[in-house]
Protein backbone atom coordinates (compact mmCIF):
# COMPACT_ATOMS: atom_id res chain seq x y z
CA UNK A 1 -5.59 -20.85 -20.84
CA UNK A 2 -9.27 -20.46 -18.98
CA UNK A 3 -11.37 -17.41 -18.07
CA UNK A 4 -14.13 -18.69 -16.48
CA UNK A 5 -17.10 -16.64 -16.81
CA UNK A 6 -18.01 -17.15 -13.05
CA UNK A 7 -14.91 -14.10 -12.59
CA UNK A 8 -15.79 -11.18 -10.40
CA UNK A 9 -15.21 -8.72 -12.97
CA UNK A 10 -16.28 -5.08 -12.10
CA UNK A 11 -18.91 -3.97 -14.65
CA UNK A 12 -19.53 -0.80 -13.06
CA UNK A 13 -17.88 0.69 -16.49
CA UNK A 14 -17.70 -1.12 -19.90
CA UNK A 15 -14.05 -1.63 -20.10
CA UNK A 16 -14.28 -3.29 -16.92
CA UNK A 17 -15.69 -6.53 -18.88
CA UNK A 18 -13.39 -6.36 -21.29
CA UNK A 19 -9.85 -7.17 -18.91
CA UNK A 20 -10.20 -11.04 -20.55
CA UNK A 21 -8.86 -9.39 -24.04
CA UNK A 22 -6.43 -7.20 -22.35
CA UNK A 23 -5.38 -10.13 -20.05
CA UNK A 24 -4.71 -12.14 -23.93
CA UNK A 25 -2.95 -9.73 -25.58
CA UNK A 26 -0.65 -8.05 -22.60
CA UNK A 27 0.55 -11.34 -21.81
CA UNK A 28 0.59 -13.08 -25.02
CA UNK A 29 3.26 -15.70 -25.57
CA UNK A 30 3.81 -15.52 -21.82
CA UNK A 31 1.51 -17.88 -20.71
CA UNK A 32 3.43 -21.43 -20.37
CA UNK A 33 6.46 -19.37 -18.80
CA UNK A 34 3.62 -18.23 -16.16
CA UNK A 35 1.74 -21.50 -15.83
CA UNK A 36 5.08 -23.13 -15.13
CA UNK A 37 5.83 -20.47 -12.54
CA UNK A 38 2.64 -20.75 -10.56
CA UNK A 39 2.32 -24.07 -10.65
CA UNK A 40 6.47 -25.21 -9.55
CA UNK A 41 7.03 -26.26 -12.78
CA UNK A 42 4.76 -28.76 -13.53
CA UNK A 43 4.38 -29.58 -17.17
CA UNK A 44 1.00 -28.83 -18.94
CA UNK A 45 -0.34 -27.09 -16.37
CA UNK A 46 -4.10 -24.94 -17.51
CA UNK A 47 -3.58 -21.57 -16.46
CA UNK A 48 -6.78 -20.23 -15.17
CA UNK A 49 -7.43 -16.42 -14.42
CA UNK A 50 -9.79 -14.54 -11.77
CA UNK A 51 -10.07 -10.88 -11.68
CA UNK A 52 -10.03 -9.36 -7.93
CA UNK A 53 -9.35 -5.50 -8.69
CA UNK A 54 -9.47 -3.33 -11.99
CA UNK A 55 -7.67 -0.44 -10.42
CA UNK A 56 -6.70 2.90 -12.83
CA UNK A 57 -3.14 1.78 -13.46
CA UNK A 58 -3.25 -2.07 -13.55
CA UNK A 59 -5.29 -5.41 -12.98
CA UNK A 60 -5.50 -7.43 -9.55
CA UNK A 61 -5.57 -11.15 -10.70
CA UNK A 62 -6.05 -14.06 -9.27
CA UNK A 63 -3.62 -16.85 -11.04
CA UNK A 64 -4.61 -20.58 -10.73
CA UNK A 65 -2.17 -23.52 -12.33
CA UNK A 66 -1.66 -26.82 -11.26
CA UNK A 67 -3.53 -26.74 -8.06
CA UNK A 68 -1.79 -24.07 -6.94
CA UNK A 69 -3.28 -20.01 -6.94
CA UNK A 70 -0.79 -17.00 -7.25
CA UNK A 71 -1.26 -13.27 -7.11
CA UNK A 72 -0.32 -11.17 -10.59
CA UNK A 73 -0.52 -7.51 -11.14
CA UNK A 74 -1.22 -6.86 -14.24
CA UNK A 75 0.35 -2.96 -15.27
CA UNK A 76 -0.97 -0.88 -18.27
CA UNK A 77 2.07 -0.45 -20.56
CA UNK A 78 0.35 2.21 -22.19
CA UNK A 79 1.18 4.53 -18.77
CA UNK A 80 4.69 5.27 -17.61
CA UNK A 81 6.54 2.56 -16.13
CA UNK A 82 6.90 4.27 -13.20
CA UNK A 83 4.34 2.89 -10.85
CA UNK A 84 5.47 -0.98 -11.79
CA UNK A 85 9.10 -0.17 -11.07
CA UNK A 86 8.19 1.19 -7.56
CA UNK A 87 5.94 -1.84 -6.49
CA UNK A 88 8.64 -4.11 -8.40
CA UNK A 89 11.37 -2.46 -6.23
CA UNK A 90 9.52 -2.29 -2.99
CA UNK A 91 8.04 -5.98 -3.16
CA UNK A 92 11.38 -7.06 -4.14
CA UNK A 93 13.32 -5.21 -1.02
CA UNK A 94 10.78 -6.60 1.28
CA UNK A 95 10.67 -9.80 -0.45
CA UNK A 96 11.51 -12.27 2.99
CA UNK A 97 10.06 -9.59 5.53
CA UNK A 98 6.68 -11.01 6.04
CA UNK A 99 4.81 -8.21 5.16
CA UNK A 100 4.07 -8.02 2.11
CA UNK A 101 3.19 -10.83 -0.43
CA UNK A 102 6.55 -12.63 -1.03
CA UNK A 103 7.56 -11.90 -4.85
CA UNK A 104 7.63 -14.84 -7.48
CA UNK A 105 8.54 -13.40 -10.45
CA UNK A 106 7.91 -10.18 -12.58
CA UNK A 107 8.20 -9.08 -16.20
CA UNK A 108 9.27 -5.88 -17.45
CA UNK A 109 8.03 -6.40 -20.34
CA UNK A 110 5.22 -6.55 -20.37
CA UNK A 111 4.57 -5.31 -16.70
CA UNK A 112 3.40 -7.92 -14.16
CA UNK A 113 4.51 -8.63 -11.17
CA UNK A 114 3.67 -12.41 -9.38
CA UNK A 115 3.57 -13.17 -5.85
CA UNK A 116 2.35 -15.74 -3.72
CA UNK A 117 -1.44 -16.30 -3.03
CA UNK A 118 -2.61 -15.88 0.88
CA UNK A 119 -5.33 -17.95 1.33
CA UNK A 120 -7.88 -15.09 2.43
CA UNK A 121 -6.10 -12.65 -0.35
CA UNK A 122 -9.27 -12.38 -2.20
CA UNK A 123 -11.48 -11.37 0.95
CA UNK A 124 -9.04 -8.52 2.49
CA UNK A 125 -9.11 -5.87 0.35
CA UNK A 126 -11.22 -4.40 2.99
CA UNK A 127 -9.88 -6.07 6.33
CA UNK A 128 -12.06 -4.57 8.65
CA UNK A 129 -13.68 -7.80 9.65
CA UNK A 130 -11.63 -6.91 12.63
CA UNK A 131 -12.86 -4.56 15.23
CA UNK A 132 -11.74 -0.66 13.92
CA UNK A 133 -9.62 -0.75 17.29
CA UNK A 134 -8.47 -3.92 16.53
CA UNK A 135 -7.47 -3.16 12.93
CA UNK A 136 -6.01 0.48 14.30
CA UNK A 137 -3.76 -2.03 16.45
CA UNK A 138 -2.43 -4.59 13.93
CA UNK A 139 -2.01 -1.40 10.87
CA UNK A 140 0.29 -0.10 13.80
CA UNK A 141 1.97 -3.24 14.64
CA UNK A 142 2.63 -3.22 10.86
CA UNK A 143 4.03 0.02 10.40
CA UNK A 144 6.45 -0.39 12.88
CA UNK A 145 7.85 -3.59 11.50
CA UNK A 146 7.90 -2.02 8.30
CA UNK A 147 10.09 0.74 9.25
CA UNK A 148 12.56 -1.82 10.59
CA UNK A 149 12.59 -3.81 7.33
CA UNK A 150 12.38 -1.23 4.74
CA UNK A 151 15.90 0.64 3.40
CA UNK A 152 17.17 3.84 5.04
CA UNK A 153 19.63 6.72 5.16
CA UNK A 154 20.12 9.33 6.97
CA UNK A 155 18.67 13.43 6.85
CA UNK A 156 18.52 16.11 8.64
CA UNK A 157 16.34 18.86 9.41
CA UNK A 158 12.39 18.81 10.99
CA UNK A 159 8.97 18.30 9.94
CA UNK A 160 8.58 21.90 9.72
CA UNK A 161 10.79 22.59 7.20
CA UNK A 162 9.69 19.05 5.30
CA UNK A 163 6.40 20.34 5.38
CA UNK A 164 6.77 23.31 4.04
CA UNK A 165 8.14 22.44 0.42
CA UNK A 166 4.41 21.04 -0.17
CA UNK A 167 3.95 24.55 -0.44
CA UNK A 168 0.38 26.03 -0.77
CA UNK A 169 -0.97 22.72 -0.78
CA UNK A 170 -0.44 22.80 3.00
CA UNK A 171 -1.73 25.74 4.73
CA UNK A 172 0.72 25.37 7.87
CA UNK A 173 0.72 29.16 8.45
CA UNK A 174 -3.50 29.40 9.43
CA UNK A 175 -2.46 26.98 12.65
CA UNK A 176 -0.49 28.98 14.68
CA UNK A 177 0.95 26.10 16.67
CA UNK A 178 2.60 24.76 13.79
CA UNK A 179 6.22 26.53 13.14
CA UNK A 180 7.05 26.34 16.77
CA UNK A 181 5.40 22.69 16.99
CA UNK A 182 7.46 21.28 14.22
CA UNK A 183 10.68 22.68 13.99
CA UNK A 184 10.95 20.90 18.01
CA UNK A 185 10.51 17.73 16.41
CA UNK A 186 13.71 16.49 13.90
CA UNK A 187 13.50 14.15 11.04
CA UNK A 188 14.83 11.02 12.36
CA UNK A 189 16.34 9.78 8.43
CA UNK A 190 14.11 9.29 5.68
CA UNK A 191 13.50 5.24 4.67
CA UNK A 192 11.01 3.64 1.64
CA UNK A 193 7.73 4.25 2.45
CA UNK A 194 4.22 2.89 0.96
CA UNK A 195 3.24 6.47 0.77
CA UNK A 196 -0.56 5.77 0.95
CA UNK A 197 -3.12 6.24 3.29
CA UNK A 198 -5.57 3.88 2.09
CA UNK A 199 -6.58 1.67 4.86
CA UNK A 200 -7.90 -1.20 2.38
CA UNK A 201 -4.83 -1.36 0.69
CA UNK A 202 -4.04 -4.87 2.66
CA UNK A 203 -4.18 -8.62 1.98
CA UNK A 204 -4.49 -11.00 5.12
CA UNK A 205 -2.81 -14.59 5.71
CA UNK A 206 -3.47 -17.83 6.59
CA UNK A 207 -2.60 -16.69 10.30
CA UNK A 208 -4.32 -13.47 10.33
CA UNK A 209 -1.53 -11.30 9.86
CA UNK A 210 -1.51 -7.85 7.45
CA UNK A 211 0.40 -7.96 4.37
CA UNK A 212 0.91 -4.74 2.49
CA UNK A 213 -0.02 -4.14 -1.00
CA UNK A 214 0.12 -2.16 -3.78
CA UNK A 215 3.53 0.01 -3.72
CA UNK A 216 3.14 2.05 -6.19
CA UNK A 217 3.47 5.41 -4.63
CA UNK A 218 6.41 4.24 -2.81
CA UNK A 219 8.65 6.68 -2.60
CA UNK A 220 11.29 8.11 0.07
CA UNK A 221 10.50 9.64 2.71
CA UNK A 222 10.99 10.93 6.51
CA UNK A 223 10.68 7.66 8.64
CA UNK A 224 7.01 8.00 10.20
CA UNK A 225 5.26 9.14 6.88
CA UNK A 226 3.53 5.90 6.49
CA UNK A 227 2.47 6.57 10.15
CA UNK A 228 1.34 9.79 9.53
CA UNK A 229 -0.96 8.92 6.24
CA UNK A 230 -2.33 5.53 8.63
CA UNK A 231 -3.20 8.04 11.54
CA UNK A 232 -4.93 10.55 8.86
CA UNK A 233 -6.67 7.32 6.93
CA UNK A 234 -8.01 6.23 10.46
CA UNK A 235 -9.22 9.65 11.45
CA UNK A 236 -11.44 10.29 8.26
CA UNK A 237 -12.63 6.55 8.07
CA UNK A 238 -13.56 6.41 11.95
CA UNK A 239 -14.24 9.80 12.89
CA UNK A 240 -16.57 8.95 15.78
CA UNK A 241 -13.95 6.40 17.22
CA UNK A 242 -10.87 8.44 17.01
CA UNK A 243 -9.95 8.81 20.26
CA UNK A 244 -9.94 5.10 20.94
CA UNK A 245 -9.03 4.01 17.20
CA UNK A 246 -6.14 6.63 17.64
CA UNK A 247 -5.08 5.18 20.88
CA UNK A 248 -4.92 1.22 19.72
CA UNK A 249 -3.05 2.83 16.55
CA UNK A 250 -0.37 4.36 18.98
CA UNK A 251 -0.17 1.61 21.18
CA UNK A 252 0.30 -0.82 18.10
CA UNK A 253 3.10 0.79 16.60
CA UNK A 254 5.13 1.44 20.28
CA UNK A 255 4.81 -1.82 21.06
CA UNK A 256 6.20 -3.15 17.88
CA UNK A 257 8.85 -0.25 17.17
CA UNK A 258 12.79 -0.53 17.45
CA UNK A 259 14.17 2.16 16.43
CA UNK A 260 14.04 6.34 16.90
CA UNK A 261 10.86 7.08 16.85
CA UNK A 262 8.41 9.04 19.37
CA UNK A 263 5.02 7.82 18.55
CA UNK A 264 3.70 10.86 20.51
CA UNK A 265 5.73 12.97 18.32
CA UNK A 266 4.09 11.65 15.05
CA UNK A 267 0.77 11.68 16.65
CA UNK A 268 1.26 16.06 16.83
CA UNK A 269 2.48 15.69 13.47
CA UNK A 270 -0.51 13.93 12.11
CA UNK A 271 -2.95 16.10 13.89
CA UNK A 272 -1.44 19.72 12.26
CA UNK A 273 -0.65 17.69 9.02
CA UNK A 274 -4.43 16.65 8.63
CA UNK A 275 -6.04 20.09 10.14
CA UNK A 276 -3.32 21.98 7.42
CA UNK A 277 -4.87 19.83 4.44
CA UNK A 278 -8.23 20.55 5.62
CA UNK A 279 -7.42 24.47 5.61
CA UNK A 280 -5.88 24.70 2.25
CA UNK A 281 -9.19 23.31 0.51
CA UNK A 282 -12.75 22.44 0.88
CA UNK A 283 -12.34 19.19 -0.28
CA UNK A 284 -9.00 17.04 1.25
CA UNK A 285 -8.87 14.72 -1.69
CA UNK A 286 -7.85 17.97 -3.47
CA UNK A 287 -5.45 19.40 -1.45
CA UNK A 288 -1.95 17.45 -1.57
CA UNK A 289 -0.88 14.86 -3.71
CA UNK A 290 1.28 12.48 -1.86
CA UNK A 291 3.14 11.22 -5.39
């Protein structure tokens, strides 16, 4: 096993140098099982390791063996395993989709999870190399396949009454649209969703195409939530595009989307959703917790 030096570890903090031990000891005794893996099983492969993200609850690597690269996330077993068994679940239910990084292998013990490398992986944390209306368009193209991929069942009810057991976190009451508004417009089921808003959350292909990553707020929820966090994630990263941003986001998703959905619907939704956080706090990234 290699580390090269040349990395590009974070050193904005001093543990962030340190992920070569952690790397050695999580996976110790692991590593020809991994090498073998990542490279299709060719014997004596060197495993080689690049770090891409040290995030709060695992490592972003960059896995080379055998002239071949893989992706491995890296979780810290000294957390719950809860985060790990959501990605593992939601990368394996997606696996053959297209839309995520197709799943390799994973470990539960300890936590990592393997996946195939895209070529411009390590570039597209941040994929806005792309026009913001042209991003708005393909995150909505995505979200609409997504909902046709991911599991589902069926509930009943309306946003209203969904948004309402966020309690104070949401003040709902201070926009006096919003109880008439939302009870019109029903939950159409309730399906796996990513359950974050963060637009830089996405790897790229070979071909140019968005793949989805890092599950580990997945969680279920009423079909359009992902929608809803991408429209609120493109209003406070663009707010002097919306209108157009907005629009490309809208048209993406209708012109991708199968099943129930009204994407005018979700757009009202979005709007009282992100004026309700605004009015329960000062600050939004104190007001709801979307775990």
């Amino acid at each position: 096993m290699n580390m090269p030096r040349t990395a590009r570890a974070i050193t904005s903090e001093p543990h962030h140098t340190q992920w070569h031990g952690l790397v050695k000891s999580q996976l110790s005794g692991r590593f020809d099982a991994i090498a073998r893996l990542v490279s299709g099983r060719k014997p004596g492969a060197r495993l080689d390791f690049d770090l891409i993200k040290y995030g709060h609850s695992a490592i972003s690597l960059q896995v080379h063996a055998g002239g071949r690269c893989a992706y491995m996330k890296l979780f810290d077993m000294s957390q719950p395993d809860s985060a790990y068994q959501r990605e593992k679940a939601s990368l394996c239910a997606l696996r053959d989709s297209g839309l995520v990084p197709r799943i390799l292998g994973f470990s539960d013990s300890p936590r990592f999870i393997v996946c195939e490398w895209s070529d411009l992986a390590r570039h597209a944390y941040a994929p806005l190399t792309e026009t913001p209306d042209e991003f708005a368009y393909s995150l909505g193209k995505w979200l609409a396949e997504l909902d046709s991929a991911v599991p589902g069942e069926t509930a009943v009810g309306n946003w209203y009454g969904y948004l309402t057991k966020f309690g104070t976190a949401l003040d709902l009451e201070r926009i006096s649209i919003a109880r008439e508004v939302l009870s019109e417009i029903p939950l159409c089921g309730r399906a796996l969703s990513r359950n974050d808003a963060a637009l830089h959350n996405f790897l790229v292909n070979a071909e140019g195409h968005l793949l989805g990553c890092d599950f580990e707020n997945a969680r279920m929820r009423p079909r359009g939530w992902d929608y809803v966090l991408g429209h609120i994630g493109l209003v406070e990263r663009f707010p002097e595009k919306i209108d157009t941003v907005i629009r490309a986001y809208s048209d993406g998703f209708s012109n991708a989307h199968r099943g129930a959905l009204i994407v005018e619907e979700l757009n009202v939704v979005s709007r009282i959703l992100f004026c309700a956080r605004a009015m329960a706090g000062d600050n939004t990234e104190n007001v709801v917790p979307w775990r």
